[in-house]
C-alpha atoms as a PDB file:
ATOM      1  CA  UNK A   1     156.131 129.079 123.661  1.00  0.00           C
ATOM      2  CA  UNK A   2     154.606 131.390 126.590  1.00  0.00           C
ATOM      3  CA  UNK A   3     151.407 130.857 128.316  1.00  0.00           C
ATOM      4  CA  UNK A   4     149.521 133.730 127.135  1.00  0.00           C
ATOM      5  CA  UNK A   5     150.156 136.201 129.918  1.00  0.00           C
ATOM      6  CA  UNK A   6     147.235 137.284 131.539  1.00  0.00           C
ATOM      7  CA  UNK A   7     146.692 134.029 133.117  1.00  0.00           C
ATOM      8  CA  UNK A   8     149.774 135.183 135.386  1.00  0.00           C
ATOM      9  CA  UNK A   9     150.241 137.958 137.717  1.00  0.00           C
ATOM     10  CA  UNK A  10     152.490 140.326 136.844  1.00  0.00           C
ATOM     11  CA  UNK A  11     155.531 141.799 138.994  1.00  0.00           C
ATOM     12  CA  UNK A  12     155.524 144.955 137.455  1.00  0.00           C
ATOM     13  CA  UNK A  13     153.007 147.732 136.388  1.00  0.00           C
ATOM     14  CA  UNK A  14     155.265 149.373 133.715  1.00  0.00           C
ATOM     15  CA  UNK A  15     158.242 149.143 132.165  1.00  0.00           C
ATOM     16  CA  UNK A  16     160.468 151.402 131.097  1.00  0.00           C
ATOM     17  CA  UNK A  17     162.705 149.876 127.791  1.00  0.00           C
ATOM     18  CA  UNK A  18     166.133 151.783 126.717  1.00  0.00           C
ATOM     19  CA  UNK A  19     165.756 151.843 122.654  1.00  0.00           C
ATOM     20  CA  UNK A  20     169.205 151.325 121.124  1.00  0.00           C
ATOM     21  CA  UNK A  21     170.992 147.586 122.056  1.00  0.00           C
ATOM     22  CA  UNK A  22     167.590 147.320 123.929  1.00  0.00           C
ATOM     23  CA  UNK A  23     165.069 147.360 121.558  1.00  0.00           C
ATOM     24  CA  UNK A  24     167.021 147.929 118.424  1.00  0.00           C
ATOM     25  CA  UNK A  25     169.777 146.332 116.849  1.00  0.00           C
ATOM     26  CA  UNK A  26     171.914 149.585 116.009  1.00  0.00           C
ATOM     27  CA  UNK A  27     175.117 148.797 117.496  1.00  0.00           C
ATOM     28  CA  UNK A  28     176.807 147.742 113.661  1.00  0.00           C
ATOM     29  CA  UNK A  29     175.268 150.961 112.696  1.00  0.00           C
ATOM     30  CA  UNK A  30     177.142 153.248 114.760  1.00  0.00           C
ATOM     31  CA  UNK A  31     180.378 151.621 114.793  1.00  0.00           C
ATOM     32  CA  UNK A  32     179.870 152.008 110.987  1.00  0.00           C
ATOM     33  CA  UNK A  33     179.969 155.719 111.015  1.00  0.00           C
ATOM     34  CA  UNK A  34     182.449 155.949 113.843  1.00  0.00           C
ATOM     35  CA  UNK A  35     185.081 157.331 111.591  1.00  0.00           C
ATOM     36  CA  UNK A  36     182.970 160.009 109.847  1.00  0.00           C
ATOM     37  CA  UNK A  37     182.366 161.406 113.511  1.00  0.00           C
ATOM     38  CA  UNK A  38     185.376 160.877 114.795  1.00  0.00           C
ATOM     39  CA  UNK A  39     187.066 163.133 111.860  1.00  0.00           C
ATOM     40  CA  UNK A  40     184.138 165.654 111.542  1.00  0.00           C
ATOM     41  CA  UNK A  41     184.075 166.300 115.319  1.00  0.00           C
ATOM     42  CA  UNK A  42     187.497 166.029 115.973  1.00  0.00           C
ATOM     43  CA  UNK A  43     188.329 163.170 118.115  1.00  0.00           C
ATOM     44  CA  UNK A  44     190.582 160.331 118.009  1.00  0.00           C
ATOM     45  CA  UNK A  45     189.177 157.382 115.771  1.00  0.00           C
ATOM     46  CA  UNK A  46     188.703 153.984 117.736  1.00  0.00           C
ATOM     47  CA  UNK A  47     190.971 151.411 116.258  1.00  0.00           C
ATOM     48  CA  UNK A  48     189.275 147.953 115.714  1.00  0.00           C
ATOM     49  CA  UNK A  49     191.406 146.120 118.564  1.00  0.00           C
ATOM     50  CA  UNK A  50     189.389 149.098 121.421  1.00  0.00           C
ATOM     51  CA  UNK A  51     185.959 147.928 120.439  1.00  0.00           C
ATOM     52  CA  UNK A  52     185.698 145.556 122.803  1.00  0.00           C
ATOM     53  CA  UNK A  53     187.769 146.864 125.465  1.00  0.00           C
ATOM     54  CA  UNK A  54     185.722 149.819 125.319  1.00  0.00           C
ATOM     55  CA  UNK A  55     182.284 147.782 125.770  1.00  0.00           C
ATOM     56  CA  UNK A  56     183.052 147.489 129.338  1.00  0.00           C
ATOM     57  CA  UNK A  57     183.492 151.398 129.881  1.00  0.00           C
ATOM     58  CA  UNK A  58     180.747 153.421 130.959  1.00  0.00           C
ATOM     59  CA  UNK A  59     179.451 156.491 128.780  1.00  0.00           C
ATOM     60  CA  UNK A  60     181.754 159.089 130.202  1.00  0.00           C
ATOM     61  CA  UNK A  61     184.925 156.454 130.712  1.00  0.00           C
ATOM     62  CA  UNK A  62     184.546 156.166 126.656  1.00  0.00           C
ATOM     63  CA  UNK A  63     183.815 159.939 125.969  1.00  0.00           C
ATOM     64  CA  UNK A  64     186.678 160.585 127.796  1.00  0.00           C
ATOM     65  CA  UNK A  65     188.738 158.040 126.257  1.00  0.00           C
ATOM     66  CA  UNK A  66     188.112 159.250 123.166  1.00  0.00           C
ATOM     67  CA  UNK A  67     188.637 162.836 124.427  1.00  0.00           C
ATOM     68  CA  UNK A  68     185.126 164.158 123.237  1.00  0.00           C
ATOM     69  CA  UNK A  69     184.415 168.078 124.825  1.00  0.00           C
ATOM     70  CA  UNK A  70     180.953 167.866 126.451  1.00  0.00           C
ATOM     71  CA  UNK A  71     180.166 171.199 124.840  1.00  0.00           C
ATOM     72  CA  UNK A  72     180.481 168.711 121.351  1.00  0.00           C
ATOM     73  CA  UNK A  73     178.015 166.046 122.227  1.00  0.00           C
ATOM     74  CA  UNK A  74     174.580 167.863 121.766  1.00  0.00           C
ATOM     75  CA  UNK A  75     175.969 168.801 117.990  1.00  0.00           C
ATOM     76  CA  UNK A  76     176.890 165.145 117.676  1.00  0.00           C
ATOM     77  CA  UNK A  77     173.189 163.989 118.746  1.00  0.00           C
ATOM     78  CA  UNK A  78     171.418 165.878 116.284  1.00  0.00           C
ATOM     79  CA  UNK A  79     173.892 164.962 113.860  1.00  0.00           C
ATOM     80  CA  UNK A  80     173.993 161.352 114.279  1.00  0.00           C
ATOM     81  CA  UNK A  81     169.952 161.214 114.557  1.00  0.00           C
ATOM     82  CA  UNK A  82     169.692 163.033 111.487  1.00  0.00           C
ATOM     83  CA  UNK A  83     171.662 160.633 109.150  1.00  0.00           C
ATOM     84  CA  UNK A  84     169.867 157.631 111.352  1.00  0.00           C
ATOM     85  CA  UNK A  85     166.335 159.297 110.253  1.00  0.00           C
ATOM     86  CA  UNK A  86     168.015 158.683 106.477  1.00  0.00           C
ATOM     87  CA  UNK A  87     169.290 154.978 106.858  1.00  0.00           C
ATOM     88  CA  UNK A  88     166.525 153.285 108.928  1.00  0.00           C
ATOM     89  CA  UNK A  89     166.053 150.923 106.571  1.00  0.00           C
ATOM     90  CA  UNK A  90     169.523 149.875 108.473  1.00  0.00           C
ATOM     91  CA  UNK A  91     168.064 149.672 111.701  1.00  0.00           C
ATOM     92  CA  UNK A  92     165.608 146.079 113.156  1.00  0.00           C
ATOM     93  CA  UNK A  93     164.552 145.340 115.993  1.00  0.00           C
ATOM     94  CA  UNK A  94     166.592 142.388 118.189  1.00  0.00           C
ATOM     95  CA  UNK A  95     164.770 138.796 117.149  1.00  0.00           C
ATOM     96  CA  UNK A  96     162.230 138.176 119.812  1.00  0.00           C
ATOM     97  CA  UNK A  97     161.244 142.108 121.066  1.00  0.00           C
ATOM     98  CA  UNK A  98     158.160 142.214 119.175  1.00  0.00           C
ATOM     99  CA  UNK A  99     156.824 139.476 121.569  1.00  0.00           C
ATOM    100  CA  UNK A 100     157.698 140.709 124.232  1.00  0.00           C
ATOM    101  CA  UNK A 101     156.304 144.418 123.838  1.00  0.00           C
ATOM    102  CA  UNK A 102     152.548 142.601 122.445  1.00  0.00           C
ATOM    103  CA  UNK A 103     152.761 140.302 125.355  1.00  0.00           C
ATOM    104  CA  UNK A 104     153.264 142.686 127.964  1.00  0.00           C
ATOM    105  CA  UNK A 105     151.020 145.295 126.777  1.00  0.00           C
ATOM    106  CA  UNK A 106     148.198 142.013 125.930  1.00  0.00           C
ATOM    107  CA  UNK A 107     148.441 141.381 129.421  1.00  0.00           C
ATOM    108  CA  UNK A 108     148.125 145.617 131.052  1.00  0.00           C
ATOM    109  CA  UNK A 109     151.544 146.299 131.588  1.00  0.00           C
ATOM    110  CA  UNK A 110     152.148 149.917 130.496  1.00  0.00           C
ATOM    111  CA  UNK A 111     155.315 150.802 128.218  1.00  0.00           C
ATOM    112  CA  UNK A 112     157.607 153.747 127.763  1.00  0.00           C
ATOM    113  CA  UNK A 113     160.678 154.423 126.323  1.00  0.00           C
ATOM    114  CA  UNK A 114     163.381 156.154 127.582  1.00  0.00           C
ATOM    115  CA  UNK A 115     166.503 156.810 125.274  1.00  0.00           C
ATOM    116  CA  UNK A 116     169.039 159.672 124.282  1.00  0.00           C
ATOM    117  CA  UNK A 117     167.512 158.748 119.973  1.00  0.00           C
ATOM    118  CA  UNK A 118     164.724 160.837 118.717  1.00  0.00           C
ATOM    119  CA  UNK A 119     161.394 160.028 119.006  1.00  0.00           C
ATOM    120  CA  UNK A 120     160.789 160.086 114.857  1.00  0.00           C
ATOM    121  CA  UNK A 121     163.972 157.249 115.116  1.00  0.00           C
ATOM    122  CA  UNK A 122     162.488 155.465 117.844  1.00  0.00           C
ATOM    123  CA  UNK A 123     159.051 155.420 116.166  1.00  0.00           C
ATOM    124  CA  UNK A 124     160.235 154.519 112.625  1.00  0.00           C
ATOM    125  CA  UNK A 125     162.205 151.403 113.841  1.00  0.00           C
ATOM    126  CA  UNK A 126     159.378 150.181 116.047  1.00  0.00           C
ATOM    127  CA  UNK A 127     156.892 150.245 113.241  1.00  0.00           C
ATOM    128  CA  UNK A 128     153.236 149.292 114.158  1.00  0.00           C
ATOM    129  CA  UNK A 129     154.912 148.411 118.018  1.00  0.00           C
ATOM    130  CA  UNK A 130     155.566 152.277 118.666  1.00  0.00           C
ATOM    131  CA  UNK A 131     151.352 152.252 119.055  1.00  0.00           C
ATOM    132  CA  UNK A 132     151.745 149.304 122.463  1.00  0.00           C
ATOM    133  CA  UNK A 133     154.306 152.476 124.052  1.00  0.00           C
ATOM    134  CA  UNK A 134     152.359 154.766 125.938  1.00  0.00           C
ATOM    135  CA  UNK A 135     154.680 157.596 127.053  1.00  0.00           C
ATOM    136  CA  UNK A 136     158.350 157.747 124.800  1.00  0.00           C
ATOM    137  CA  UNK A 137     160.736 160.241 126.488  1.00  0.00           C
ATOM    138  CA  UNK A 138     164.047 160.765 124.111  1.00  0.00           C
ATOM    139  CA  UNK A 139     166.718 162.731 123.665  1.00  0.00           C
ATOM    140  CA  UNK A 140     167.952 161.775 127.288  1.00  0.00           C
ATOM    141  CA  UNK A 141     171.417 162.906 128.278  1.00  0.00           C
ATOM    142  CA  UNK A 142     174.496 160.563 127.711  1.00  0.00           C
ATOM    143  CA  UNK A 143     175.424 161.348 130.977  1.00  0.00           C
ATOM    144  CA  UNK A 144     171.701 160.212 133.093  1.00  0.00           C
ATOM    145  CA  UNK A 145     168.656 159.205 132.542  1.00  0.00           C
ATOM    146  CA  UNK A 146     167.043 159.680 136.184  1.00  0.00           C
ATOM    147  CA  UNK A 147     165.376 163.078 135.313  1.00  0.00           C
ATOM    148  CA  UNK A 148     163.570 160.877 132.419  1.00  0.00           C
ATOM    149  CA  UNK A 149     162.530 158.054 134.594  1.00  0.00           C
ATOM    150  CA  UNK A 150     161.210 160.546 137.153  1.00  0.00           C
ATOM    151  CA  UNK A 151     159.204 162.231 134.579  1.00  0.00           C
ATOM    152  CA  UNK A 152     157.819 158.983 133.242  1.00  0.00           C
ATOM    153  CA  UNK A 153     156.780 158.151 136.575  1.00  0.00           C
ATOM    154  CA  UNK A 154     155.016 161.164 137.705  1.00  0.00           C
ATOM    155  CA  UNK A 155     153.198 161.782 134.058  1.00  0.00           C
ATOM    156  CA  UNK A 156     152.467 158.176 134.160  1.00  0.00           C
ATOM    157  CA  UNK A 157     151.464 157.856 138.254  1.00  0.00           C
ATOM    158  CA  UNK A 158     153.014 154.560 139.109  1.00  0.00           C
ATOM    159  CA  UNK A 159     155.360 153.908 142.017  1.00  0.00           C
ATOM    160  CA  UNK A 160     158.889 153.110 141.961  1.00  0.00           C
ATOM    161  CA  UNK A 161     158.234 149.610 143.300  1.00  0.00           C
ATOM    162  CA  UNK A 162     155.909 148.829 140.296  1.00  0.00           C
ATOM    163  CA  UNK A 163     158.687 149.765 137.727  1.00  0.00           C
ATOM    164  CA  UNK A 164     161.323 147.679 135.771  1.00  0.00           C
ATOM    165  CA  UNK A 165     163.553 149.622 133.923  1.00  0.00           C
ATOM    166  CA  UNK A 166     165.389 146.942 130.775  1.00  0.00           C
ATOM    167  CA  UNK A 167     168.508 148.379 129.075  1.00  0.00           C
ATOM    168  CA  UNK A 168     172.084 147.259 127.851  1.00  0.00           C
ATOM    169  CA  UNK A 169     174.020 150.230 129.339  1.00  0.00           C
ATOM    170  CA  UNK A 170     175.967 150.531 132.681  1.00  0.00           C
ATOM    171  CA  UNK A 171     174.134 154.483 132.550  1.00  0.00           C
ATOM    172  CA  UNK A 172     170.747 152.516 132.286  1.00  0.00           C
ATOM    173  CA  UNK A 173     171.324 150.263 135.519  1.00  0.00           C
ATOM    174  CA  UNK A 174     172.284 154.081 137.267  1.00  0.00           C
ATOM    175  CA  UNK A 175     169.778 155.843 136.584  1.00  0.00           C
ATOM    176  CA  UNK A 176     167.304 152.861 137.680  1.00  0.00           C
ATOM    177  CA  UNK A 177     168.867 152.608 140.836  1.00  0.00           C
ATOM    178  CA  UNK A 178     169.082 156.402 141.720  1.00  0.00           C
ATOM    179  CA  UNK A 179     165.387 157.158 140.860  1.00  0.00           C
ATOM    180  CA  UNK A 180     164.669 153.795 142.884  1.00  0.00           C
ATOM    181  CA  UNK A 181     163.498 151.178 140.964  1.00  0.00           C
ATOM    182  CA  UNK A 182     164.708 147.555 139.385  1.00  0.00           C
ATOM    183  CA  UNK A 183     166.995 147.622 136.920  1.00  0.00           C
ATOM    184  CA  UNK A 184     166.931 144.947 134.102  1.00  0.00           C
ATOM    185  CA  UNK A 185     170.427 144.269 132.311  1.00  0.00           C
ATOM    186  CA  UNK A 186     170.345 142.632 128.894  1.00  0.00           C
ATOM    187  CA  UNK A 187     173.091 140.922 127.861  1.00  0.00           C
ATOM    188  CA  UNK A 188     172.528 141.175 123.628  1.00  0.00           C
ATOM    189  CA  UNK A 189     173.332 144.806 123.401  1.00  0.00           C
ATOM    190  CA  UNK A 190     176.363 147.157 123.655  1.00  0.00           C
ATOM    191  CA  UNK A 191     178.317 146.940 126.884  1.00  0.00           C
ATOM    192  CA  UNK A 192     179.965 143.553 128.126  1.00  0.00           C
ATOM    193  CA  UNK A 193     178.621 141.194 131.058  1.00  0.00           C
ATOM    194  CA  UNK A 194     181.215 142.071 133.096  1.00  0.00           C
ATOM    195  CA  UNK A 195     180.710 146.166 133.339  1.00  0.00           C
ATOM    196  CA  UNK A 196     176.796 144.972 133.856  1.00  0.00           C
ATOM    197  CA  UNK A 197     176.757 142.610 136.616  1.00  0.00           C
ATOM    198  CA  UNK A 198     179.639 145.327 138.187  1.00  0.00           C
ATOM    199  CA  UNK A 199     176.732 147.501 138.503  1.00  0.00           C
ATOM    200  CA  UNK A 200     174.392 145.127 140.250  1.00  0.00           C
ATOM    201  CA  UNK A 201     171.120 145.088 138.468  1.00  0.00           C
ATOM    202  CA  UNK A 202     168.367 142.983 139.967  1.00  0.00           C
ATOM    203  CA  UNK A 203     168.061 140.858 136.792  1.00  0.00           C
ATOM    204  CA  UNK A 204     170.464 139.856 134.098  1.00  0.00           C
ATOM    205  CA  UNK A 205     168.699 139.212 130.629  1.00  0.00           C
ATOM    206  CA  UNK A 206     170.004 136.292 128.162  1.00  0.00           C
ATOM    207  CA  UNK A 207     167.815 136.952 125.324  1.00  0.00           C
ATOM    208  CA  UNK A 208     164.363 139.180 124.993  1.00  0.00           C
ATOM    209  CA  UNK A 209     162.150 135.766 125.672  1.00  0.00           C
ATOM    210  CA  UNK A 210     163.561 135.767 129.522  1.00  0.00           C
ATOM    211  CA  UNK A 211     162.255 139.283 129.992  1.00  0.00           C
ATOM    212  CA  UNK A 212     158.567 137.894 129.848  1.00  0.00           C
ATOM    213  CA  UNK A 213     159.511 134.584 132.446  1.00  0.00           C
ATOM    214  CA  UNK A 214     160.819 137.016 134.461  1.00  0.00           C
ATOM    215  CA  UNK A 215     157.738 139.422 134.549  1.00  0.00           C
ATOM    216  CA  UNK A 216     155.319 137.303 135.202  1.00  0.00           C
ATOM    217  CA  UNK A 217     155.001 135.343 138.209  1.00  0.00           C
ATOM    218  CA  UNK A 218     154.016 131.591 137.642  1.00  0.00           C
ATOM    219  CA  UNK A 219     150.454 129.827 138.361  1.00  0.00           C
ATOM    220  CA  UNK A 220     149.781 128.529 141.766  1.00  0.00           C
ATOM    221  CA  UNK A 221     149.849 124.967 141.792  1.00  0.00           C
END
């Protein structure tokens, strides 16, 4: 059980949450329709025995793996939101974010979202929660997110220094270092410990709960 927040300082004025193997627990999902995409958008299949060799690839290491034409990939977004839109029912969030999103926006810590979903997608999952975000910029490219996290931090006026940015992707550590600020790395989503600690992030996440010990500085003694 966490003391309630605001009797702590905080390290960080925002932060800046990835959505899916973040936030949301869609990584069953895709693998589930893996197949269907593969043979509608012509590219190899991923046999069972890959899956976890491929967790410690980064986005274009697996695109290219797959061999997956760039020009292919924004038809394959809107196509892959879509039929998420009509099976969120599928889609929870991981055990633990909810308290961790109320907590940090209890205690003044701002919130955005940063993902290559849709907004409707990232909204419908988070439920009531979507209300604690304050700025949700999606349909980021597969290949980068640093555009996004600039934008989020001009529209939003804090300073690279105040920022965390939390995902489960070796992209989301990249981006986080090439705009400037921390990078987070959680350890319950889609790529392995290994390709995420290669990367370097300032913190490694366990489970959701460590996100708020690691925000919040403890009381003086």
């Amino acid at each position: 059980m966490h003391t309630p927040a605001g009797q702590h300082r905080a390290r960080y004025r925002l932060a800046i949450f990835d959505f899916d193997g973040t936030l949301a627990d869609s990584g069953d999902w895709f693998l589930s329709i893996a197949d269907d995409l593969a043979d509608r958008f012509k590219f190899r299949r991923v046999a069972p025995d890959e899956v976890d060799g491929l967790r410690g690839h980064t986005t274009r290491e697996v695109i290219r793996h797959l061999g997956i034409p760039r020009w292919k990939l924004p038809a394959m977004g809107r196509y892959v939101h879509a039929r998420l839109a009509a099976q969120i029912d599928r889609i929870a969030l991981f055990e633990g974010v909810s308290e961790v999103i109320n907590t940090l926006a209890d205690a003044g810590v701002r919130i955005a979202v940063v993902t290559s979903n849709s907004e409707h997608n990232a909204r419908a999952v988070l439920g009531t929660l979507a209300q604690r975000v304050e700025m949700f910029e999606c349909g980021a490219s597969l290949f980068g997110k640093a555009p996004r996290y600039r934008k989020v931090l001009k529209r939003m006026r804090i300073a690279r220094h105040a920022a965390l940015s939390i995902g489960d992707e070796t992209r989301d550590i990249a981006a986080a270092h090439k705009v400037g600020i921390a990078a987070g790395a959680v350890l319950w989503g889609y790529a392995n410990r290994a390709a995420l600690l290669g990367c370097e992030p300032e913190v490694v996440f366990e489970q959701p709960s460590e996100v708020l010990d690691h925000f919040f500085e403890p009381p003086a003694v």
